[in-house]
Protein backbone atom coordinates (compact mmCIF):
# COMPACT_ATOMS: atom_id res chain seq x y z
CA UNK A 1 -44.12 -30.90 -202.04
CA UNK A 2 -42.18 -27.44 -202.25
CA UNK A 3 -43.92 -26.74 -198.73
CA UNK A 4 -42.82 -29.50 -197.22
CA UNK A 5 -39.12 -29.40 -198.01
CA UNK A 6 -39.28 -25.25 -196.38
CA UNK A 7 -40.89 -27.18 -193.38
CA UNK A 8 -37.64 -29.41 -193.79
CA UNK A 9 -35.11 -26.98 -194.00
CA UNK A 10 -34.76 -26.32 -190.12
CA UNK A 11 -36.24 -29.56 -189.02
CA UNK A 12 -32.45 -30.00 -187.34
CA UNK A 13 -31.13 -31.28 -183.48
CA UNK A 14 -28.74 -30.21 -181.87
CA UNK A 15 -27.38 -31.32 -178.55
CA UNK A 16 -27.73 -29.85 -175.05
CA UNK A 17 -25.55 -27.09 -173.81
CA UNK A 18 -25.61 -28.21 -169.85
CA UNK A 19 -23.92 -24.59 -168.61
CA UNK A 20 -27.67 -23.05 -169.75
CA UNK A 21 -30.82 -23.66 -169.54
CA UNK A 22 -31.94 -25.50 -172.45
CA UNK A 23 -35.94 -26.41 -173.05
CA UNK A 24 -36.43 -28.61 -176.26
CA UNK A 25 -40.04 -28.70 -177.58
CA UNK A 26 -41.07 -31.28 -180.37
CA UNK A 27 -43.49 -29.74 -182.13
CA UNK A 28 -45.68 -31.93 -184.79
CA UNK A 29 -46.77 -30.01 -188.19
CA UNK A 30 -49.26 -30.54 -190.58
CA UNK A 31 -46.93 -32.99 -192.72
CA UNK A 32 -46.76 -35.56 -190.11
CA UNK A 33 -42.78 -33.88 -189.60
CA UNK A 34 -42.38 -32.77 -186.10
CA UNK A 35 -39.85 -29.61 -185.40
CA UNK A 36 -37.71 -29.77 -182.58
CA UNK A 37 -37.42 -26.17 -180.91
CA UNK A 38 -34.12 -26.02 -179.05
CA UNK A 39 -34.32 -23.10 -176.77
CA UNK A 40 -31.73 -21.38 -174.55
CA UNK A 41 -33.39 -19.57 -172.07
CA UNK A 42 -30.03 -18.03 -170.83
CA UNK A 43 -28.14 -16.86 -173.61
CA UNK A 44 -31.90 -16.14 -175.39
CA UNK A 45 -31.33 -18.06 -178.49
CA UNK A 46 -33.39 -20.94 -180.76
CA UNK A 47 -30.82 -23.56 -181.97
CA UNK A 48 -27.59 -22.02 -180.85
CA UNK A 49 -27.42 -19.68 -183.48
CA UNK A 50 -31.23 -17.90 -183.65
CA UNK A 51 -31.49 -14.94 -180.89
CA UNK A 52 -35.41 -14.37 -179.91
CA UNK A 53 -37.00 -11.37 -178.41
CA UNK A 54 -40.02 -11.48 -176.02
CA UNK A 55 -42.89 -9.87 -177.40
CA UNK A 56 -45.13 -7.95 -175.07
CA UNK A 57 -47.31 -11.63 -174.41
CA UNK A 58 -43.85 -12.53 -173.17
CA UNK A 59 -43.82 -15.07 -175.59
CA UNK A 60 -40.88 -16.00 -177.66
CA UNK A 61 -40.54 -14.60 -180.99
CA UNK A 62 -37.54 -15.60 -183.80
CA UNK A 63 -36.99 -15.67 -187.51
CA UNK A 64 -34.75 -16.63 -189.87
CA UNK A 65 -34.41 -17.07 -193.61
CA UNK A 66 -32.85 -19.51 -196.12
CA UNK A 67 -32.90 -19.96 -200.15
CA UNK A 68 -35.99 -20.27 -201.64
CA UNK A 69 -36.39 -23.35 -203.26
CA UNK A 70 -38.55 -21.28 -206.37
CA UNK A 71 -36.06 -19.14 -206.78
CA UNK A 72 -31.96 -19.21 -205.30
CA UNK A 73 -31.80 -15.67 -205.70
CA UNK A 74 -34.85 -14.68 -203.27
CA UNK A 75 -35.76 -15.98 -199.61
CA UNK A 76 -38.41 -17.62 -197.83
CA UNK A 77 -38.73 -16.26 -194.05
CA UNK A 78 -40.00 -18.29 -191.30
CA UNK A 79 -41.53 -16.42 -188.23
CA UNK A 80 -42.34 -18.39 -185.15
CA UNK A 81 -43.88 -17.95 -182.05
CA UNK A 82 -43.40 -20.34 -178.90
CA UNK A 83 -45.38 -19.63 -176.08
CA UNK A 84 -43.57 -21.84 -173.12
CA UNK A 85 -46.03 -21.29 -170.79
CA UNK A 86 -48.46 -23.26 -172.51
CA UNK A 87 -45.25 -25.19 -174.42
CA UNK A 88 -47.19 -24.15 -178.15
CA UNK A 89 -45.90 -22.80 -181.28
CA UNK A 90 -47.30 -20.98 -184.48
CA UNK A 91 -45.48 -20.53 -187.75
CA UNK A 92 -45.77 -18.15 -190.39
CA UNK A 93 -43.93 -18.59 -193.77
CA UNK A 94 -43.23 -16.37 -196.97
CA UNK A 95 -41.75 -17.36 -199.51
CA UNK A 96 -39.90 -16.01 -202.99
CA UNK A 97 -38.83 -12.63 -200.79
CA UNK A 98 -36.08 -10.29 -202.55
CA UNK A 99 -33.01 -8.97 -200.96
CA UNK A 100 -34.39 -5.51 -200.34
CA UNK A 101 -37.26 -6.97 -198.96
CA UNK A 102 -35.45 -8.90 -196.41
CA UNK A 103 -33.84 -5.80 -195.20
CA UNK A 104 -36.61 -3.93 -194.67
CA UNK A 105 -38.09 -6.58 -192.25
CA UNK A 106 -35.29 -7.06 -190.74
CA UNK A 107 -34.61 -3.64 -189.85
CA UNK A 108 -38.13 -3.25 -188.44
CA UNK A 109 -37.62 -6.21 -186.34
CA UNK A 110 -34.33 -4.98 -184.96
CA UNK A 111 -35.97 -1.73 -184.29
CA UNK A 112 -39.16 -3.86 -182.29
CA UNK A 113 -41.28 -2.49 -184.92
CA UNK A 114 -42.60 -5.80 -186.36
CA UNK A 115 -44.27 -8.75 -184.26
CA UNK A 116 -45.36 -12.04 -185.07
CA UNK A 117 -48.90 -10.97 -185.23
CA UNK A 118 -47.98 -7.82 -188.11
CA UNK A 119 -46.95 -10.28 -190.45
CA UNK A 120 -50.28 -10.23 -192.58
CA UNK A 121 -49.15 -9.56 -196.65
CA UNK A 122 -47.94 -12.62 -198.79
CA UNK A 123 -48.28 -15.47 -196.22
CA UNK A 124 -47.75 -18.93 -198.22
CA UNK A 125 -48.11 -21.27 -194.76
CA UNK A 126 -49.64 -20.38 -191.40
CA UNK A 127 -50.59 -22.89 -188.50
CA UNK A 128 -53.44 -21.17 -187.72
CA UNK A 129 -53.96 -22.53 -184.35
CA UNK A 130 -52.07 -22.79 -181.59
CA UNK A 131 -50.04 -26.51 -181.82
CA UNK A 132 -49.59 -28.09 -178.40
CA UNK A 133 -45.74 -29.52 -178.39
CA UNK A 134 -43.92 -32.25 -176.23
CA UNK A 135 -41.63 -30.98 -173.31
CA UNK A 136 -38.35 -33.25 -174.19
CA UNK A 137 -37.40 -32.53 -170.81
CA UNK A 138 -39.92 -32.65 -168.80
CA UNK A 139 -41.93 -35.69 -169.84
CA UNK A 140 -45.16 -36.53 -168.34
CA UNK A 141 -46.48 -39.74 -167.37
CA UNK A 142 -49.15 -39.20 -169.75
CA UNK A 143 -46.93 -37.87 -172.56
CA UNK A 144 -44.79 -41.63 -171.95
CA UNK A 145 -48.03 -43.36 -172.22
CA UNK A 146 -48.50 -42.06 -175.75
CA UNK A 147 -45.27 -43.08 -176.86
CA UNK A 148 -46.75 -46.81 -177.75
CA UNK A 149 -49.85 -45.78 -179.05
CA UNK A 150 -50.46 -47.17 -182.88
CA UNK A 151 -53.34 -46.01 -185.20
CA UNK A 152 -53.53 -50.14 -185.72
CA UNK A 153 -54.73 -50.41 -182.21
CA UNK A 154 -57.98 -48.44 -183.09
CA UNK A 155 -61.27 -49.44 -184.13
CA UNK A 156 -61.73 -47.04 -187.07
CA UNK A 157 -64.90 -46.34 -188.89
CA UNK A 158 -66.22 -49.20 -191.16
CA UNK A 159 -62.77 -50.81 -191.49
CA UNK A 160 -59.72 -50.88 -190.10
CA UNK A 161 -55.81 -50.05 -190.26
CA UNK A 162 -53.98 -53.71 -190.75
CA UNK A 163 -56.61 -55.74 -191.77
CA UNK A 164 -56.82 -57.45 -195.21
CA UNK A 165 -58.83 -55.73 -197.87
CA UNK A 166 -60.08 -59.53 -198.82
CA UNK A 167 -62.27 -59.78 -195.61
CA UNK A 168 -64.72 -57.23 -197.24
CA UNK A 169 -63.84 -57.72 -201.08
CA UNK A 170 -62.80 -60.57 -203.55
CA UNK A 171 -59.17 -60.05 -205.16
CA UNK A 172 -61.08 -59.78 -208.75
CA UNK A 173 -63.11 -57.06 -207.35
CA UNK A 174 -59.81 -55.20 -205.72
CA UNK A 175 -57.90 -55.77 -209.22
CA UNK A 176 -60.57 -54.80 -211.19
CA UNK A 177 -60.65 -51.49 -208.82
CA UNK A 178 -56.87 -50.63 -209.24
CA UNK A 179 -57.22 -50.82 -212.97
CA UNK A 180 -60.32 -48.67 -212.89
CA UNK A 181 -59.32 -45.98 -210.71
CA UNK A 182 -55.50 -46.29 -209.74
CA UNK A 183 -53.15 -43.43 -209.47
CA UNK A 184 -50.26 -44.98 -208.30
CA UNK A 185 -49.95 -47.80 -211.16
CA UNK A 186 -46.55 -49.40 -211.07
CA UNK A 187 -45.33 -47.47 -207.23
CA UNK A 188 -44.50 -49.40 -204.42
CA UNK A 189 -47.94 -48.57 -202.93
CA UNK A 190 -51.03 -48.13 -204.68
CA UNK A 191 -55.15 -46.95 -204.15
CA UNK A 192 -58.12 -48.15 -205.01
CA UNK A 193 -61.57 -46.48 -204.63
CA UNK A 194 -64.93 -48.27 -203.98
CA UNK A 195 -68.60 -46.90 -203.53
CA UNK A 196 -69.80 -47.98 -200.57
CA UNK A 197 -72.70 -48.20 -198.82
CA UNK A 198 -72.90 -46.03 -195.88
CA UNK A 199 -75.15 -42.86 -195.19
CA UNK A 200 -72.13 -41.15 -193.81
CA UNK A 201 -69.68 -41.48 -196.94
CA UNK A 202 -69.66 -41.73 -201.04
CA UNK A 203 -66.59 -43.29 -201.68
CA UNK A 204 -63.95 -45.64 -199.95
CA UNK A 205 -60.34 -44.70 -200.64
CA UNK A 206 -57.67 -47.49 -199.56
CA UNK A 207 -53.68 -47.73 -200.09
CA UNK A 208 -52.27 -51.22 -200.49
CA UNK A 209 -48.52 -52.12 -200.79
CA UNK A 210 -47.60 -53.46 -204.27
CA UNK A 211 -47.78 -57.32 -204.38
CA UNK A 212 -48.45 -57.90 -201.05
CA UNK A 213 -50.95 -60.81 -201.63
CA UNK A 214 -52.36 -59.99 -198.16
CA UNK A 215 -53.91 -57.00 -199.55
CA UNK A 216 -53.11 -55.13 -195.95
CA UNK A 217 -54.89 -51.95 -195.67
CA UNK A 218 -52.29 -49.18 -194.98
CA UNK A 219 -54.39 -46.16 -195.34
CA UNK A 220 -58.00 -45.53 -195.82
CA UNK A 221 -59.96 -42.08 -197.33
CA UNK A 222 -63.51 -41.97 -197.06
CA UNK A 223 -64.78 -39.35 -199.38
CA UNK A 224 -68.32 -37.60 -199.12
CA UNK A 225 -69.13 -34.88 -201.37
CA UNK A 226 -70.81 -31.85 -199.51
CA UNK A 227 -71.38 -27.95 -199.27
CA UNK A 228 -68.14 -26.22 -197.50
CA UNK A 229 -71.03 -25.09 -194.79
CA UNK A 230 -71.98 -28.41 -193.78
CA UNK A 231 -68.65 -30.22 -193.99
CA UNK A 232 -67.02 -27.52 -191.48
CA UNK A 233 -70.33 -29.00 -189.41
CA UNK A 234 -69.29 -32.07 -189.62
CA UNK A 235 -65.61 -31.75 -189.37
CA UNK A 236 -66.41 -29.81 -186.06
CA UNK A 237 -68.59 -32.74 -184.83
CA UNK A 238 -66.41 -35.42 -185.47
CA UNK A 239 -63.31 -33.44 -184.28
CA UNK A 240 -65.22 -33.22 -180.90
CA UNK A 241 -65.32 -36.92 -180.98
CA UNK A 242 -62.04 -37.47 -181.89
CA UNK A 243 -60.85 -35.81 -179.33
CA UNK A 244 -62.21 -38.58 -176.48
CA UNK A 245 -60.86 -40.95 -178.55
CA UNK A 246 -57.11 -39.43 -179.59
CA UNK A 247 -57.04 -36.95 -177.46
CA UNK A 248 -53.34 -37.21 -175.81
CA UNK A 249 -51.97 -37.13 -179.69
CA UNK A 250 -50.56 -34.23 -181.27
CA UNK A 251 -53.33 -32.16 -182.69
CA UNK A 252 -53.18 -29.30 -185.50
CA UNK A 253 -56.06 -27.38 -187.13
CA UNK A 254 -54.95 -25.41 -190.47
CA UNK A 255 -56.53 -24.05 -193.55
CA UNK A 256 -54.07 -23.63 -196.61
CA UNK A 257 -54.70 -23.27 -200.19
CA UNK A 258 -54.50 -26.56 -202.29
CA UNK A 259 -51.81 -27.55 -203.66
CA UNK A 260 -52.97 -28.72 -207.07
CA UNK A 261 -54.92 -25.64 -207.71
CA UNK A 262 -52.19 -23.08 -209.16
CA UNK A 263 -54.75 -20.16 -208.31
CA UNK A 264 -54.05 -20.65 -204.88
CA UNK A 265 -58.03 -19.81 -204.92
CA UNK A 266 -59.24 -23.36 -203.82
CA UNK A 267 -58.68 -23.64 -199.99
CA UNK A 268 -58.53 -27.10 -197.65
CA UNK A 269 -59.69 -27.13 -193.72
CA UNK A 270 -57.76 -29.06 -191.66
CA UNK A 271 -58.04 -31.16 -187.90
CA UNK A 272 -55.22 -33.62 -187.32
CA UNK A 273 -54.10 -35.95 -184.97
CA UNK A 274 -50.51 -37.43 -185.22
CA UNK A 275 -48.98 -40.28 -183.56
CA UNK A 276 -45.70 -40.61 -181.88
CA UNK A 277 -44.67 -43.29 -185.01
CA UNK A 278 -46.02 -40.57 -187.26
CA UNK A 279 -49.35 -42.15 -188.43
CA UNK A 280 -52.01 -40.19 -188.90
CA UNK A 281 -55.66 -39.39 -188.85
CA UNK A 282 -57.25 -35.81 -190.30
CA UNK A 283 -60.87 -34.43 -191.27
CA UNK A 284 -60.59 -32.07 -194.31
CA UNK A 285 -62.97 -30.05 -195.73
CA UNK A 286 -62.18 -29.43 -199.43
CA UNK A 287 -63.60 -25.86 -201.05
CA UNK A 288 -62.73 -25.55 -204.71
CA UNK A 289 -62.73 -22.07 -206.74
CA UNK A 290 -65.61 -21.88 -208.54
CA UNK A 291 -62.94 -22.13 -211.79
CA UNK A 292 -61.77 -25.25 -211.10
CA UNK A 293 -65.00 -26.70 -210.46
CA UNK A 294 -66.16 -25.86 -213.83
CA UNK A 295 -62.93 -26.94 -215.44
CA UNK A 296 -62.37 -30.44 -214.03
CA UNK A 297 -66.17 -30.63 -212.29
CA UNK A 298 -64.03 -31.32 -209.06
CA UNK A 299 -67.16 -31.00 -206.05
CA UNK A 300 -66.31 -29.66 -202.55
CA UNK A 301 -66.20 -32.83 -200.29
CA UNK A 302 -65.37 -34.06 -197.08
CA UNK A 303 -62.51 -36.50 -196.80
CA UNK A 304 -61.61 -38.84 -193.72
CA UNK A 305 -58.61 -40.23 -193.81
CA UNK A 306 -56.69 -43.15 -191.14
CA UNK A 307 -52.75 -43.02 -192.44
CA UNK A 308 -50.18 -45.96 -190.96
CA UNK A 309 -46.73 -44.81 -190.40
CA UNK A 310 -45.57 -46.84 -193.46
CA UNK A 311 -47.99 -45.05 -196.11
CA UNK A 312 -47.65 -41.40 -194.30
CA UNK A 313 -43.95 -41.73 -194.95
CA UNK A 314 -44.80 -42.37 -198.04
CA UNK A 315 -46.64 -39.77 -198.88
CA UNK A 316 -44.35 -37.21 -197.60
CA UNK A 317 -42.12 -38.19 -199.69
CA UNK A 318 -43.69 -37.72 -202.76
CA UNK A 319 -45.81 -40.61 -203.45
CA UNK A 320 -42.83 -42.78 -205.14
């Protein structure tokens, strides 16, 4: 959650100046919250107030920092590359830096000592790929035809995204399942988790709206445990797919640490595609530390996930 509210912090628009020559990018992220780039080619600045340099790439390079929300005395530092030719971005954050810190980097980037690609030492979020953005100004037919697109209007795998959870399970079996294996007991949305049987997955993950007697299906996980090795197989594989299928969407591959592993030891792989409405659909590849794997016998697994709109938002905001 503390990563998402730095990805908030500059998530701001601002309106056109018409005297220059203004390109706005909207840029999707790995939350599902897209970043609109605001960029003055004339006066070289990123939202008015943020000058950029080129790098040698000629690509556009800026930074900027703002309180850390660990710690109001240090500073997390964003550093952010746009390459316009190709209208993509990548984003490197650290967080918790001091004063003196701060200082030296910026001194080193006033003095074209330090690029986007030296930043290497204490790196808390990177989009490690390149992430295709939206030309706000220059739309495409292609990029309107997208606009409409819903993850509804798919034919997922086994089930799908706004269809009733009773067409494939009796309400005694769904309420026995919430009070079995529940997280979200007494939210406004809640999950339930079924074995199913499939040779492709384990478990079935699905998010239902509190007392909606409809039992819509809002988001589904499907959850097969595997080696890292073979689950970056198969994320590859059905990535390749995906991409027939979603390919005009906003697309992001990542690999952070997880969250809920304080060691920062136990890394997730990410693909996802995100919809104009924000819905979402991802491949993940979960590798847990060998600690935590003895501790709470978690297993590394491959999850498959198909998130509406509604439950994405959500989620973002903190499961509540």
């Amino acid at each position: 959650m503390k990563k998402l509210l730095i990805i908030l912090v500059f998530n701001f628009i601002f309106l056109n100046n018409s005297l220059s020559k203004i390109i706005e990018l909207n840029c999707p992220t790995t939350h599902g919250n897209p970043i609109l780039f605001d960029i003055d080619t004339e006066k070289k600045t990123v939202y008015k107030k943020y000058e950029y340099k080129l790098n040698p790439d000629k690509e556009i390079e800026f930074n900027f920092a703002v309180p850390s929300q660990k710690d109001q005395s240090r500073f997390t530092l964003f550093f952010i590359k746009i390459n316009l030719k190709n209208e993509t971005y990548l984003m490197k954050v650290k967080d918790e830096v001091s004063k003196a810190q701060l200082r030296v980097i910026i001194r080193k980037i006033d003095n074209d000592q330090l690029y986007f690609d030296d930043v290497k030492q204490g790196i808390v979020q990177q989009e490690l790929a390149p992430v295709k953005c939206q030309n706000l100004s220059l739309k495409s037919d292609i990029q309107k035809s997208t606009n409409n697109l819903k993850i509804e209007d798919y034919d997922l795998e086994l089930y799908k995204i706004g269809d009733s959870l009773l067409e494939v399970a009796d309400e005694s079996f769904i309420l026995e399942a919430f009070e079995k294996t529940s997280y979200f007991k007494d939210r406004k949305y809640y999950d339930v988790t079924f074995e199913i049987d499939s040779a492709l997955y384990d478990y079935a993950n699905f998010y239902i709206k509190s007392d909606d007697i409809e039992y819509k299906i809002l988001g589904i996980v499907f959850i097969k445990e595997m080696n890292l090795g073979k689950c970056l197989s198969q994320k590859k594989m059905l990535t390749k797919e995906w991409m027939t299928k979603f390919g005009n969407l906003y697309f992001i591959s990542d690999k952070k640490p997880i969250d809920t592993d304080e060691s920062g030891k136990s890394m997730t792989y990410v693909d996802q595609f995100i919809f104009p409405d924000n819905a979402v659909a991802r491949v993940t590849c979960n590798d847990w530390s060998k600690e935590t794997t003895k501790e709470y016998d978690h297993k590394d697994d491959l999850r498959v996930s198909y998130e509406s709109a509604e439950i994405t938002k959500w989620m973002v905001n903190g499961y509540n």
